[in-house]
Protein backbone atom coordinates (compact mmCIF):
# COMPACT_ATOMS: atom_id res chain seq x y z
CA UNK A 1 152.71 57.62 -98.86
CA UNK A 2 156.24 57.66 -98.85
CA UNK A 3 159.13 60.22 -98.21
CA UNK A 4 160.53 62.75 -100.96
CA UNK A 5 161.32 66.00 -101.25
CA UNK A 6 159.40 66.59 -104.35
CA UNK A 7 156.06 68.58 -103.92
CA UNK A 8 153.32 65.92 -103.42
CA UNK A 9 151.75 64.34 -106.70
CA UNK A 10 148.18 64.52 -107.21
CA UNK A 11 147.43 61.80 -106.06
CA UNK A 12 149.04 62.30 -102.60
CA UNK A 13 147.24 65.17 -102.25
CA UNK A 14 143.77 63.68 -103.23
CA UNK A 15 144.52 60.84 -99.87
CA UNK A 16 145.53 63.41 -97.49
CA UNK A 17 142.13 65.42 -98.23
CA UNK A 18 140.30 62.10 -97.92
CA UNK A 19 141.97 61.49 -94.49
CA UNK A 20 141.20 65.01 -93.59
CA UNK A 21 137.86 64.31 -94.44
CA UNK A 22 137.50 61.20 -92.59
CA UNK A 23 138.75 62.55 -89.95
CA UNK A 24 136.31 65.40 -89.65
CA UNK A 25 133.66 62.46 -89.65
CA UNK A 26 134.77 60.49 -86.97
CA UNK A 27 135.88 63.77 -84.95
CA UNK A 28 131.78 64.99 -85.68
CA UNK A 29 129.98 61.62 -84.77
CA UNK A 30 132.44 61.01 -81.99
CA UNK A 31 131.67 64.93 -81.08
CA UNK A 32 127.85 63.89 -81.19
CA UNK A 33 128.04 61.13 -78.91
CA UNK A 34 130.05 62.60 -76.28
CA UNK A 35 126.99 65.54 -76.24
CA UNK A 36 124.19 63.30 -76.65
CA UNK A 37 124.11 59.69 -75.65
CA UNK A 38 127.26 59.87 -73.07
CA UNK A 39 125.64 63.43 -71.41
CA UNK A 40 122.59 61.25 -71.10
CA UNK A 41 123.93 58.65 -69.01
CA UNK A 42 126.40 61.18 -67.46
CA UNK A 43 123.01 62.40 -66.03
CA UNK A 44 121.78 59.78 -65.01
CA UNK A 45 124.54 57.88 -63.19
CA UNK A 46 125.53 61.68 -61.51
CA UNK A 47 121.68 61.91 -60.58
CA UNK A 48 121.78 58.30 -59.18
CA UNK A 49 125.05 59.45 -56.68
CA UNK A 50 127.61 58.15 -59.01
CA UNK A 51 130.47 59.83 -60.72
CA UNK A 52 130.89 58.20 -64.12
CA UNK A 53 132.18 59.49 -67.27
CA UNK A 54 133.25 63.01 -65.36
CA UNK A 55 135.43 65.54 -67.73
CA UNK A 56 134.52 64.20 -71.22
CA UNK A 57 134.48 67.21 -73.26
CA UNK A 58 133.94 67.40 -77.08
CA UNK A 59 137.44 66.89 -79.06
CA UNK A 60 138.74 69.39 -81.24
């Protein structure tokens, strides 16, 4: 990508939908994570007396 004034070509248009797109990806497995595998040991380390991992919320 560079900078113009013209309208973006095509093709400019076609990578910013696949970054879009990738980035809805990451955002979703990161998203999964954060309520699955990091809740779990949230639990478990806040269960066991310690504080880890406190305040990670899903990003959006």
């Amino acid at each position: 990508m560079s900078s113009s004034w013209n309208a973006p070509t095509p093709g400019q248009l076609k990578t910013l939908e696949d970054a879009k797109e990738a980035l809805a990806e990451g955002l979703a497995m990161l998203n999964a994570a954060l309520t699955t595998e990091v809740a779990a040991a949230r639990k478990a380390f806040e269960s066991s007396g310690l504080g880890l991992l406190r305040g990670l919320e899903p990003v959006k």
